[in-house]
Protein backbone atom coordinates (compact mmCIF):
# COMPACT_ATOMS: atom_id res chain seq x y z
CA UNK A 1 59.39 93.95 114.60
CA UNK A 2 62.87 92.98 113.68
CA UNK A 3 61.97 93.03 109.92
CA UNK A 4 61.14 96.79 111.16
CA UNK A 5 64.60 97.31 112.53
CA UNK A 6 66.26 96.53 109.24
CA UNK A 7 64.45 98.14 107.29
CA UNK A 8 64.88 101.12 109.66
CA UNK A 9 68.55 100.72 109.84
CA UNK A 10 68.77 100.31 106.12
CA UNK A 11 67.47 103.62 105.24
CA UNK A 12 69.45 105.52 108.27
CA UNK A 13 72.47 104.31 106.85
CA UNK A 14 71.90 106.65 103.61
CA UNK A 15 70.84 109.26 105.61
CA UNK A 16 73.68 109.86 108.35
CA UNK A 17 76.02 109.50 105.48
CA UNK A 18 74.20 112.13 103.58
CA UNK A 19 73.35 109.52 100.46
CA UNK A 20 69.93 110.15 100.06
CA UNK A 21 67.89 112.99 98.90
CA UNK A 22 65.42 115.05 101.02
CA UNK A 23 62.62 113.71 99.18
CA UNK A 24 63.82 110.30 99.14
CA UNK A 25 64.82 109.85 103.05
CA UNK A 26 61.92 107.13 103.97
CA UNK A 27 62.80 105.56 101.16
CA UNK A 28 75.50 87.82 90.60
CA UNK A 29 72.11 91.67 90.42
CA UNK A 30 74.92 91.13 87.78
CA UNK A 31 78.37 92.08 86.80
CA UNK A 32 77.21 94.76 84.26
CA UNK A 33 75.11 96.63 86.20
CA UNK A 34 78.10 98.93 88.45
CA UNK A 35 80.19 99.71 85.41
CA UNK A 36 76.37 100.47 83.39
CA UNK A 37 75.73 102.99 86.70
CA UNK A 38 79.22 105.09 86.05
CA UNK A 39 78.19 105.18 82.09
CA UNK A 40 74.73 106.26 82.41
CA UNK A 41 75.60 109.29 85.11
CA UNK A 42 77.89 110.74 82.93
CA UNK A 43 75.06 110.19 80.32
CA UNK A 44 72.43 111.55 82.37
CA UNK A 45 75.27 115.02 82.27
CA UNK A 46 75.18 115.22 78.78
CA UNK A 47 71.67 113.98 77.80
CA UNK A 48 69.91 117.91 77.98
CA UNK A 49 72.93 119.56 75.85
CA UNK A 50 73.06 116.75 73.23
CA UNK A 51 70.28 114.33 71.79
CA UNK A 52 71.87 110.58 71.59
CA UNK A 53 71.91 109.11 67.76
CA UNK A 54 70.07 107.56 66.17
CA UNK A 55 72.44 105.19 64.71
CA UNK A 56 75.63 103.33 65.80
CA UNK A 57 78.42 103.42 64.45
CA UNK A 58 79.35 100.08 63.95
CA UNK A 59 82.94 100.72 62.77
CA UNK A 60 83.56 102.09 66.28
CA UNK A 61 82.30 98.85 68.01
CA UNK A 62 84.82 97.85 70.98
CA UNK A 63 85.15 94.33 71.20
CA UNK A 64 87.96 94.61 73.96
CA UNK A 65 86.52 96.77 75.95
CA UNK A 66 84.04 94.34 78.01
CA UNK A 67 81.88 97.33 78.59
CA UNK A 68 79.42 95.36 75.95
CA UNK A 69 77.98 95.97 72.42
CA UNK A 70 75.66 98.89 71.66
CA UNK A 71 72.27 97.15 69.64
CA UNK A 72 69.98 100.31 69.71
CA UNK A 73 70.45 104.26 70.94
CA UNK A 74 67.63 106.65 70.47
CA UNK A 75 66.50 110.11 71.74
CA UNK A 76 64.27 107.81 74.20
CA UNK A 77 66.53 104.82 75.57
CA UNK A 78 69.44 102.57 74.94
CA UNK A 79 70.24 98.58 74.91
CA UNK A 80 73.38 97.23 74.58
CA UNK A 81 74.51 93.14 75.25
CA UNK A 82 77.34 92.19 77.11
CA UNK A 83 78.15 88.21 77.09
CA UNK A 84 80.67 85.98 79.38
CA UNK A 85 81.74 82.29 78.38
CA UNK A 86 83.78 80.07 79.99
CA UNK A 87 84.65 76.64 78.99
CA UNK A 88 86.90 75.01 81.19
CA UNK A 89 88.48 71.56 82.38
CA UNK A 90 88.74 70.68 85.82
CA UNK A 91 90.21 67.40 87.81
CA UNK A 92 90.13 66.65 91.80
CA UNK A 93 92.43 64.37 92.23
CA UNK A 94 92.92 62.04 94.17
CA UNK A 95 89.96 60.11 92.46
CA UNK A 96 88.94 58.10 95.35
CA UNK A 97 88.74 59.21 98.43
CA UNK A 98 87.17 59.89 102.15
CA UNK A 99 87.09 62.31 105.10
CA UNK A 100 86.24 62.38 108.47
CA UNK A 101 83.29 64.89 109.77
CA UNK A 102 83.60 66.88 113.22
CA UNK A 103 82.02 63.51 114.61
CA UNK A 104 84.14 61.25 113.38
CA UNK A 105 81.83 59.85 110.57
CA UNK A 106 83.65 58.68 107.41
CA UNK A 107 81.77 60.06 104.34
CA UNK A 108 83.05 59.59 100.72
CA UNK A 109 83.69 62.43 98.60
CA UNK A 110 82.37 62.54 94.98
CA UNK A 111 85.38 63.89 92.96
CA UNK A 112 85.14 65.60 89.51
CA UNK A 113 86.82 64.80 85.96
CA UNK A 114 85.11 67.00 83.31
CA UNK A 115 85.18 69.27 80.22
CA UNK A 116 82.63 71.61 80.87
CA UNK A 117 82.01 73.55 77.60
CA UNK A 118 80.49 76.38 77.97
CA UNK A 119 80.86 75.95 81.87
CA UNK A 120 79.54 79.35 82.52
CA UNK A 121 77.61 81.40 80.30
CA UNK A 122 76.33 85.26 80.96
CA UNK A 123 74.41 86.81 78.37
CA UNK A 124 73.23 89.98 79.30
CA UNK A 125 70.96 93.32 78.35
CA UNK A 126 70.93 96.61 80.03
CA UNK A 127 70.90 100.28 79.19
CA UNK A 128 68.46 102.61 80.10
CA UNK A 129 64.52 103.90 78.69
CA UNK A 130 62.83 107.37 78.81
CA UNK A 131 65.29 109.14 80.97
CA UNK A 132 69.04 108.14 80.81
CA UNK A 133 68.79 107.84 84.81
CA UNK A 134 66.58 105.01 84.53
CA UNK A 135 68.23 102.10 84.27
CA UNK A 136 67.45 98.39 83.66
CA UNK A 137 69.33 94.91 82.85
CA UNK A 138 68.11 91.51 82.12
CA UNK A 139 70.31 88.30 82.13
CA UNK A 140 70.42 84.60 81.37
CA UNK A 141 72.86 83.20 83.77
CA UNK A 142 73.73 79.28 83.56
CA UNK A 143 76.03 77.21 84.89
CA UNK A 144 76.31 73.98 82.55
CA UNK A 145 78.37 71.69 85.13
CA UNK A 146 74.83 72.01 87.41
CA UNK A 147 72.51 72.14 84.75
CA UNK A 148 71.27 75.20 86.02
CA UNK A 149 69.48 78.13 84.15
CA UNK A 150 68.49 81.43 85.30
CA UNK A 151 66.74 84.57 83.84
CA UNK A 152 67.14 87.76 86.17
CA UNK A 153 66.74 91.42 86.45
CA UNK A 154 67.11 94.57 88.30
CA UNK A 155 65.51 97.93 87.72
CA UNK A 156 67.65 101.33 88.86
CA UNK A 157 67.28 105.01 89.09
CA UNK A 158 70.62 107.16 89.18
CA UNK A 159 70.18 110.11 91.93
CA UNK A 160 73.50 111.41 91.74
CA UNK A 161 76.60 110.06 91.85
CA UNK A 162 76.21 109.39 95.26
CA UNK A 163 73.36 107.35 95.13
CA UNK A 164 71.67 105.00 93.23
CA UNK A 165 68.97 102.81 93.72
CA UNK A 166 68.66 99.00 92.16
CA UNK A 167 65.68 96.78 92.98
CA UNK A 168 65.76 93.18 91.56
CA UNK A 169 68.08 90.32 91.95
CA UNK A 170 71.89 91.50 93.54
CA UNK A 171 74.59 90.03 94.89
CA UNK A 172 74.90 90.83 98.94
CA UNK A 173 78.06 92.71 99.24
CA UNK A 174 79.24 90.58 101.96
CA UNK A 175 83.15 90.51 100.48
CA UNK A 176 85.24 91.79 97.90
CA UNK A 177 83.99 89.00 95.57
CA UNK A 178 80.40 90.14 95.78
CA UNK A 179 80.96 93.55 94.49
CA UNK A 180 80.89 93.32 90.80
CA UNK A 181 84.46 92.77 90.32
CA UNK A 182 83.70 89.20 88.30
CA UNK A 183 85.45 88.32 85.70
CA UNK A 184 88.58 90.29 87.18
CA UNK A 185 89.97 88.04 89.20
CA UNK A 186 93.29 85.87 88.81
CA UNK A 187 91.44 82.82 88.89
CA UNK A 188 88.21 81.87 87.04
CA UNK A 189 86.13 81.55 89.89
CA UNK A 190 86.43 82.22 93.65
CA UNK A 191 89.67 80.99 96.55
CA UNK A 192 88.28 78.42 98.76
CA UNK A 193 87.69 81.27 102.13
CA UNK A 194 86.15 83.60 100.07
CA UNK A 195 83.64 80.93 98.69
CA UNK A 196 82.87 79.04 102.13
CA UNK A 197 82.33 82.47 104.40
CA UNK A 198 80.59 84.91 101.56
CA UNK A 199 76.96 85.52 101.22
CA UNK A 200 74.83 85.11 97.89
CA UNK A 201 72.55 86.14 95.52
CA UNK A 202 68.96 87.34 96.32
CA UNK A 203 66.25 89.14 95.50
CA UNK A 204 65.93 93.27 97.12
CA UNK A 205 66.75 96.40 97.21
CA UNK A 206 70.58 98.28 97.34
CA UNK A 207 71.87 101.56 97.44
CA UNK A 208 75.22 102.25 96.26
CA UNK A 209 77.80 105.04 94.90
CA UNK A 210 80.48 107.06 95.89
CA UNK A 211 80.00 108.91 98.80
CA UNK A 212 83.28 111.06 98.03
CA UNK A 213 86.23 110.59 96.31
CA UNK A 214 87.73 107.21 96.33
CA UNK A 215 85.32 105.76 99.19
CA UNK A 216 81.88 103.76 97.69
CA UNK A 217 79.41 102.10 99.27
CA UNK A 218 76.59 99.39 98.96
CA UNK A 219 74.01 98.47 101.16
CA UNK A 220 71.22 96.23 100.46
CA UNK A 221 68.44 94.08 101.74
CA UNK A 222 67.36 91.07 100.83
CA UNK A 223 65.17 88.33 100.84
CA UNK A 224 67.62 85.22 101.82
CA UNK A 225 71.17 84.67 101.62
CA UNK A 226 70.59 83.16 98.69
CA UNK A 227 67.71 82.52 96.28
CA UNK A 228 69.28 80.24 94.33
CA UNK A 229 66.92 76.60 94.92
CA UNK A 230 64.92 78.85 96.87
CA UNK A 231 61.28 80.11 96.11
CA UNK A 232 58.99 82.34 97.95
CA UNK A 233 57.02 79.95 100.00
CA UNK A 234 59.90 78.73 100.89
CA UNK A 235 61.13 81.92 102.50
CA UNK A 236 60.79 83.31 105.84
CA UNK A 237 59.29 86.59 106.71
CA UNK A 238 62.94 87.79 107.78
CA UNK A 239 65.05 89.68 105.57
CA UNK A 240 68.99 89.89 105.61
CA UNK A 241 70.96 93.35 105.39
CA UNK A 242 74.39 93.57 104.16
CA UNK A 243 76.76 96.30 103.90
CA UNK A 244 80.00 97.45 102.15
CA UNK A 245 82.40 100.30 102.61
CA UNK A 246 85.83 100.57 100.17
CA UNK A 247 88.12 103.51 100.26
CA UNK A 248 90.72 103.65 97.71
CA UNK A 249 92.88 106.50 99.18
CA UNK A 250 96.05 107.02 96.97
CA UNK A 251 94.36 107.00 93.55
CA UNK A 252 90.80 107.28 93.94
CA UNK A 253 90.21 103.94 92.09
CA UNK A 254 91.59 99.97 91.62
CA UNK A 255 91.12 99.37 87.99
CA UNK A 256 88.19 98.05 86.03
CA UNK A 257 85.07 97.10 88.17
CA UNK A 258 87.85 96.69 91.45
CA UNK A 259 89.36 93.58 90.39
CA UNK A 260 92.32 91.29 90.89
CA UNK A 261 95.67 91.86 89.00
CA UNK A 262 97.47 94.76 88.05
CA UNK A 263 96.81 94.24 83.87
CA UNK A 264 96.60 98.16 83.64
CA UNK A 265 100.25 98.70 84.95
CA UNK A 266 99.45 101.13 87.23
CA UNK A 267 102.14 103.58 87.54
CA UNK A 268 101.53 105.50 90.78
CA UNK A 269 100.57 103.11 93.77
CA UNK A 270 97.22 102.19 93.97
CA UNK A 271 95.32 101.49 97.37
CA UNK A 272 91.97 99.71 98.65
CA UNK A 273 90.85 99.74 102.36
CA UNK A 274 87.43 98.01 102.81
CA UNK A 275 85.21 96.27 105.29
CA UNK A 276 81.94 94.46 105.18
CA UNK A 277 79.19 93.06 107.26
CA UNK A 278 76.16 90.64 106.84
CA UNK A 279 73.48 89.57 109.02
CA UNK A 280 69.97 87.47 108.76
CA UNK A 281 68.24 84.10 109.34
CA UNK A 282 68.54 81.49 106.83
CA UNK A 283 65.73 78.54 107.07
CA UNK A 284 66.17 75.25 105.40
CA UNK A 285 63.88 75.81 102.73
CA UNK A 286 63.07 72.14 102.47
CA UNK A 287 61.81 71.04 98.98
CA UNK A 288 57.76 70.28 98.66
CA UNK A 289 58.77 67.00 96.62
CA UNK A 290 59.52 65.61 100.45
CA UNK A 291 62.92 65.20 99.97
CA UNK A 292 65.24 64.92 102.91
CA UNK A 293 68.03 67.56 101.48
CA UNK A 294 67.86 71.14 101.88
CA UNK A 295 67.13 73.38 99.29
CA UNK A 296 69.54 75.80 101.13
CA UNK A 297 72.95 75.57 100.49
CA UNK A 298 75.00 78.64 100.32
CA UNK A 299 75.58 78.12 104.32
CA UNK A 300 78.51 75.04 105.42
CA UNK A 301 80.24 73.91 108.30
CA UNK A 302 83.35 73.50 108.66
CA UNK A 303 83.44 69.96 108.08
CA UNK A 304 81.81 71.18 104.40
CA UNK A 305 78.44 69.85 105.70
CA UNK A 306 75.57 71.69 104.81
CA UNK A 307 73.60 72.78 108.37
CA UNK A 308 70.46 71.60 107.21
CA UNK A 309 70.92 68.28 107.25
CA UNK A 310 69.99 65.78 109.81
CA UNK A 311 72.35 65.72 112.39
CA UNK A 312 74.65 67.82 110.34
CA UNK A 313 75.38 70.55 113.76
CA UNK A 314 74.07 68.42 116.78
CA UNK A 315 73.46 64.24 116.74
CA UNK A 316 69.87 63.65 116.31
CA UNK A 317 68.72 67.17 115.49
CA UNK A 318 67.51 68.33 112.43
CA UNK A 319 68.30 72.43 112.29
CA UNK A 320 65.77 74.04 110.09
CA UNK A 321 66.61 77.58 110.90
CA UNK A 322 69.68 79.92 112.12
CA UNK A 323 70.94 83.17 112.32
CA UNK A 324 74.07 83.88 110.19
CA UNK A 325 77.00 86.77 110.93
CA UNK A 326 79.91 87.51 108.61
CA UNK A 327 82.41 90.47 109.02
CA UNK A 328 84.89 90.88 106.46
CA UNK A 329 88.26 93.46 106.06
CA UNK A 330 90.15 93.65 103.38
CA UNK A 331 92.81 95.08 101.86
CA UNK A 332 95.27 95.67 98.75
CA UNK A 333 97.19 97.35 96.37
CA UNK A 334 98.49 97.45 93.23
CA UNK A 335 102.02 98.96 91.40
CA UNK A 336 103.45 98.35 87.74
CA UNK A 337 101.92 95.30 87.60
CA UNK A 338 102.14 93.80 90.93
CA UNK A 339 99.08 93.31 92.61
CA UNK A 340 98.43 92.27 96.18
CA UNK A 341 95.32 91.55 97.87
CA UNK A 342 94.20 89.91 101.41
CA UNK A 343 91.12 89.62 102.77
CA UNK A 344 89.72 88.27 106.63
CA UNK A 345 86.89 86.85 107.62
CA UNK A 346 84.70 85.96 110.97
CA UNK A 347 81.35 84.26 110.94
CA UNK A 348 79.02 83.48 113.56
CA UNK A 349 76.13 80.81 113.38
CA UNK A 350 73.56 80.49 116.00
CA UNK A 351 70.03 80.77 117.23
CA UNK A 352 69.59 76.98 115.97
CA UNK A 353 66.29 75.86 115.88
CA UNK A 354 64.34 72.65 114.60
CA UNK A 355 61.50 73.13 112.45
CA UNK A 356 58.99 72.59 115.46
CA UNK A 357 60.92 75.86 117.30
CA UNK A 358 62.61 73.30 119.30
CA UNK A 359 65.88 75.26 120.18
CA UNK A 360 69.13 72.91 118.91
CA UNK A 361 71.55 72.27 122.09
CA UNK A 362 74.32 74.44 120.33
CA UNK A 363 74.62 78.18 121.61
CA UNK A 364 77.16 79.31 118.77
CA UNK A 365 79.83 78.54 116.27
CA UNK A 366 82.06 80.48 115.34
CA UNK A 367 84.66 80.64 112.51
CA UNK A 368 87.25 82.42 110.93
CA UNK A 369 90.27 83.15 108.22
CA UNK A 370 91.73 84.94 105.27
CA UNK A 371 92.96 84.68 102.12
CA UNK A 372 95.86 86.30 100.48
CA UNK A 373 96.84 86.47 96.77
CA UNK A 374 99.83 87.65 95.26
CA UNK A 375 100.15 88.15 91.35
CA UNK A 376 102.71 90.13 88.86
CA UNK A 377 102.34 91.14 85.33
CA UNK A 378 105.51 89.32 83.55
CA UNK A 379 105.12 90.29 80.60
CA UNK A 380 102.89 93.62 80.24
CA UNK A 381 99.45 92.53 78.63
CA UNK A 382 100.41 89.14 77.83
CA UNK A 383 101.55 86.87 80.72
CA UNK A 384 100.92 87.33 84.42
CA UNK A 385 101.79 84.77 87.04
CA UNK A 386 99.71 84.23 90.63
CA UNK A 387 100.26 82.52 93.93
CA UNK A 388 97.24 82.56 96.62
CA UNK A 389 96.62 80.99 99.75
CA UNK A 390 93.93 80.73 102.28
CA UNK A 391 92.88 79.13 105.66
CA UNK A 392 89.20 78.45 107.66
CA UNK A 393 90.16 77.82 111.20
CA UNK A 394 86.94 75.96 112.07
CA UNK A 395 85.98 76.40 115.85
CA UNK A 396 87.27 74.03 117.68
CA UNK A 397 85.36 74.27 120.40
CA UNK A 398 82.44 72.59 118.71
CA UNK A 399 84.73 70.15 116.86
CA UNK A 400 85.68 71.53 113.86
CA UNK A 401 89.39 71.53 112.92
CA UNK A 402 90.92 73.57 110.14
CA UNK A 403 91.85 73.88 106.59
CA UNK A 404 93.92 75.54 104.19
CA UNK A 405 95.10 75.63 100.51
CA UNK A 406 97.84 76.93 98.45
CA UNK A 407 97.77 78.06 94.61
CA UNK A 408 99.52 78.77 91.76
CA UNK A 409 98.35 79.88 88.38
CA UNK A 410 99.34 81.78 85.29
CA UNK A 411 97.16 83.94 82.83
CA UNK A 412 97.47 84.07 79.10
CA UNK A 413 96.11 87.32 77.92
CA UNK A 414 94.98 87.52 74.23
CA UNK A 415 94.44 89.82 71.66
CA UNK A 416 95.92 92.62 73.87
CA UNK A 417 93.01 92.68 76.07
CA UNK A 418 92.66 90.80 79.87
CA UNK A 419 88.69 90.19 78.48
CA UNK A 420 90.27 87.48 76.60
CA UNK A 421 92.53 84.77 78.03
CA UNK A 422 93.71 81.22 78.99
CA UNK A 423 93.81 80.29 83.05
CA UNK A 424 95.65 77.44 84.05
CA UNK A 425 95.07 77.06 87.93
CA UNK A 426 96.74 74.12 91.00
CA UNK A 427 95.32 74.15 93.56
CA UNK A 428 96.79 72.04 97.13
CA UNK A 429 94.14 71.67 99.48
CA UNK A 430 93.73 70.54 102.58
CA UNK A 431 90.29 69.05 103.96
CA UNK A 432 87.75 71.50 102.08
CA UNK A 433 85.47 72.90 103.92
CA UNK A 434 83.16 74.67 100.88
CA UNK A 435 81.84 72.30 98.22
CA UNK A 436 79.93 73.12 94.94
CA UNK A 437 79.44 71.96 91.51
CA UNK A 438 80.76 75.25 89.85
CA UNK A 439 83.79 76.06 91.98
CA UNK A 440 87.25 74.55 92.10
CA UNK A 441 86.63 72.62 95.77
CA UNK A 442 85.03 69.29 96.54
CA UNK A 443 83.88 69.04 100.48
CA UNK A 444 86.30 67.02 102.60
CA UNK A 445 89.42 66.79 99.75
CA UNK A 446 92.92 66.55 100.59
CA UNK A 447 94.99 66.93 97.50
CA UNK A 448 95.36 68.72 93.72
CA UNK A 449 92.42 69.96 91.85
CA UNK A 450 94.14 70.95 88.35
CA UNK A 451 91.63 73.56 86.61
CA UNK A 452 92.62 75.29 82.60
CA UNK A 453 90.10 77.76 81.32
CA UNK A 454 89.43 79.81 78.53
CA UNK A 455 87.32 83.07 78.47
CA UNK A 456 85.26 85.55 76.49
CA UNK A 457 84.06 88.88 78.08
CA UNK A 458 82.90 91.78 75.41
C-alpha cells in the first residue's frame, strides 16, 4: 500500500505541475546523460527539416568541450563517447590514530597513503537510435582505490522540453551534488556534509526538465538508496522517492551542467535557489556469504558508524531496517569569477527494526548542517583559488556530538579549458563522521588529509 502511495505521488507531481502529457498522465544514471537531454531536444527540432550526416567531420572534433566525441551519425541514430580520469594522491594524516564512538568505545581508524592511478575512471556511450528523442547511454564506472567495477545504463524518451523520461540506473537528486553537475566542482570529489547526508545511486525511473524558464526539476523513484553492494534479493519491496526543484532567477542558468566555480566569468550576476527532499526504507542487505557486515553502506551515524552493524544505534541490537529523511536548501551565485555556494541539510532516521521485526528502543535521530564554499577565478581560465567549510551537528540527544572541517584548494586549469586541470586540496577535519574508500574523509579523523589530482574530461 505504501509502495502505492509513491508511486501515486510520483506521477501527481508531473501532473499538478503540468509536466506530463495527456496521454502520458498514469505514467552517478551518469554525468552525460542531462547535458545529452539539452543536445538531443534541440536535435529532435531540427531532425524533420534536415537529415543528420553521414560522416563526421573529424577536423571539427572538440576535445575541450567535455560534451564527448562523435564515433557514428546517421539518418537513423547517433553514438558518441565521453571519458573521465582521475589519478590522484591522497594522505590522512595523522597516520595513527583513534576515536571515541557515541558510547564511548575506542575504535582505531585505518588511515590512507596512496597513489591511486587512474583513481576514477568513466568511460561512457550515449546518443540516441531511430528517433532523435530516444535516447540511451551505457557506462563503465570504476573506482580503482575500491577495486570496484561497474557497467550501467539508462534508456530515455524526450517529450518536450519539459519532460523527459529516463529509466535505468540514476543518481537520487537528494542535493546539489546528485544532479549531474560532476566533474564541476572545486574539489575532485564531494565536502564532507554533502557526502555523509546525500542519497545514492539506484536503479528506477525519473522525470526531469525545465518546467519554465530558469526553474528544472527531477523526480525519481528508486529501488534503494543505493545499489551499490546491493542486489535484488537483497532488496525490499519498498521503493524510495526523491525530488529536486532549482530556480535560477537572474540568468536563467549556472554554467555547464550547474557546477561549482565561476570558470565562465560570468558577467551579469548569476543566481540558483533550490531545495530537495528524499524519503524510503533502507534494509541491511546482509551478504549471503554470512558475513557479519552490511552490504549497505551509503547510510552513517554520526559517530561515522554504519547503522547496520551490531550495536552500531542501540547496545545489543542489531538494526536491519530503517526509514531514512533528508531535506536539503541550497543556494548560490556566481559574478566575474567569484562563485559562492551553500547548501543545508536535515536528516531523520527512524522506524528501527531488527531483522525479526523486533522494533529497536530508539524512536528517532535526527541530524543536521551545511556546507559553504567560496572560490574566485585569479587568473581568468588558468588559476582559481577555493576555501570551503562544513559542519554535521550530530543529535545530541542520542549521543552524538558534532563535527566540522575547513578547506583550502587551488585549481590549475590547462589547455584553456576547466575539462583539464591539476587540484591540490587541505583539508582540517574534525572527528569525521562520513567514511569511504573514494572520498577525501576517513570515519572518526581529527587532522589534515592532503589530496593533488589531475583530470581528463572530453
Amino acid at each position: 500500500m505504501k509502495n502505492h502511495k509513491m508511486l501515486l505521488l510520483f506521477l501527481a507531481l508531473g501532473t499538478i505541475c503540468g509536466l506530463l502529457p495527456a496521454n502520458l498522465s498514469a505514467d552517478v544514471t551518469m554525468d552525460q546523460v542531462q547535458e545529452e537531454v539539452h543536445r538531443q531536444l534541440e536535435a529532435a527540432e531540427t531532425a524533420k527539416q534536415k537529415e543528420p550526416p553521414q560522416s563526421i567531420d573529424q577536423s571539427k572534433i572538440d576535445f575541450k568541450s567535455g560534451n564527448g566525441i562523435p564515433l557514428v551519425r546517421s539518418p537513423n541514430g547517433e553514438l558518441k563517447m565521453n571519458l573521465y580520469l582521475l589519478v590522484r594522491y591522497l594522505n590522512q594524516l595523522p597516520a595513527t590514530q583513534s576515536f571515541e564512538d557515541h558510547f564511548g568505545n575506542t575504535r582505531n581508524i585505518d588511515t590512507a597513503n596512496y597513489i591511486s592511478a587512474p583513481h576514477r575512471v568513466i568511460l561512457n556511450f550515449n546518443g540516441w537510435l531511430y528517433d532523435p528523442r530516444f535516447l540511451y547511454q551505457t557506462a563503465v564506472w570504476t573506482v580503482n582505490s575500491t577495486d570496484k567495477v561497474a557497467i550501467i545504463g539508462s534508456l530515455g524518451w524526450v517529450f518536450n522540453k519539459a519532460a523527459t523520461l529516463n529509466v535505468g540506473i540514476g543518481a537520487l537528486p537528494g542535493t546539489r551534488t546528485m544532479t549531474y553537475s560532476h566533474p564541476y566542482w572545486v574539489g575532485t570529489d564531494r565536502l564532507m556534509a554533502d557526502e555523509f547526508f546525500r542519497p545514492g545511486f539506484t536503479q528506477g525511473a525519473w522525470l526531469s526538465g525545465e518546467a519554465a524558464p530558469g526553474l528544472k526539476y527531477t523526480v525519481m523513484l528508486g529501488n534503494n538508496l543505493t545499489t551499490l553492494n546491493v542486489n535484488a534479493k537483497e532488496d525490499t519491496r519498498d521503493f524510495v522517492a526523491s525530488g529536486n526543484l532549482a530556480w535560477m532567477p537572474t540568468t536563467h542558468e549556472f554554467g555547464p551542467k550547474g557546477g561549482m566555480g565561476d570558470f565562465e566569468q560570468h558577467e551579469k550576476l548569476a543566481t540558483r535557489i533550490g531545495t530537495a527532499y528524499t524519503q524510503g526504507r533502507q534494509n541491511a542487505a546482509q551478504s549471503t556469504s554470512g558475513s557479519n557486515q552490511p552490504d549497505s553502506t551509503q547510510i552513517r551515524m554520526a559517530d561515522s558508524l554504519l547503522p547496520f552493524t551490531p550495536g552500531a544505534v542501540v547496545a545489543g541490537y542489531t538494526v536491519d531496517i530503517l526509514k531514512y529523511q533528508m531535506w536539503a536548501v541550497d543556494a548560490g551565485l556566481k559574478y566575474k569569477g567569484f562563485h559562492l555556494q551553500g547548501e543545508a541539510y536535515l536528516r531523520q532516521l527512524s522506524d528501527f527494526y531488527e531483522a525479526t521485526d523486533v522494533r529497536v528502543p530508539q524512536n528517532m535521530v535526527t541530524d543536521t548542517g551545511f556546507y559553504v564554499q567560496a572560490s574566485k577565478m585569479i587568473r581568468p581560465r588558468k588559476t582559481e583559488a577555493y576555501v570551503a567549510s562544513s559542519v554535521v551537528f550530530g543529535d545530541k540527544s542520542a549521543g552524538y556530538r558534532s563535527s566540522y572541517d575547513f578547506i583550502q584548494g587551488l585549481n590549475f586549469f590547462l589547455f584553456d579549458t576547466r575539462n583539464s586541470r591539476i587540484n591540490v586540496h587541505v583539508i582540517e577535519v574534525y572527528r569525521a563522521p562520513t567514511s569511504s574508500d573514494f572520498g577525501y574523509y576517513v570515519g572518526g579523523q581529527k587532522g589534515v588529509t592532503v589530496s593533488v589530482g589531475w583530470s581528463i574530461n572530453f
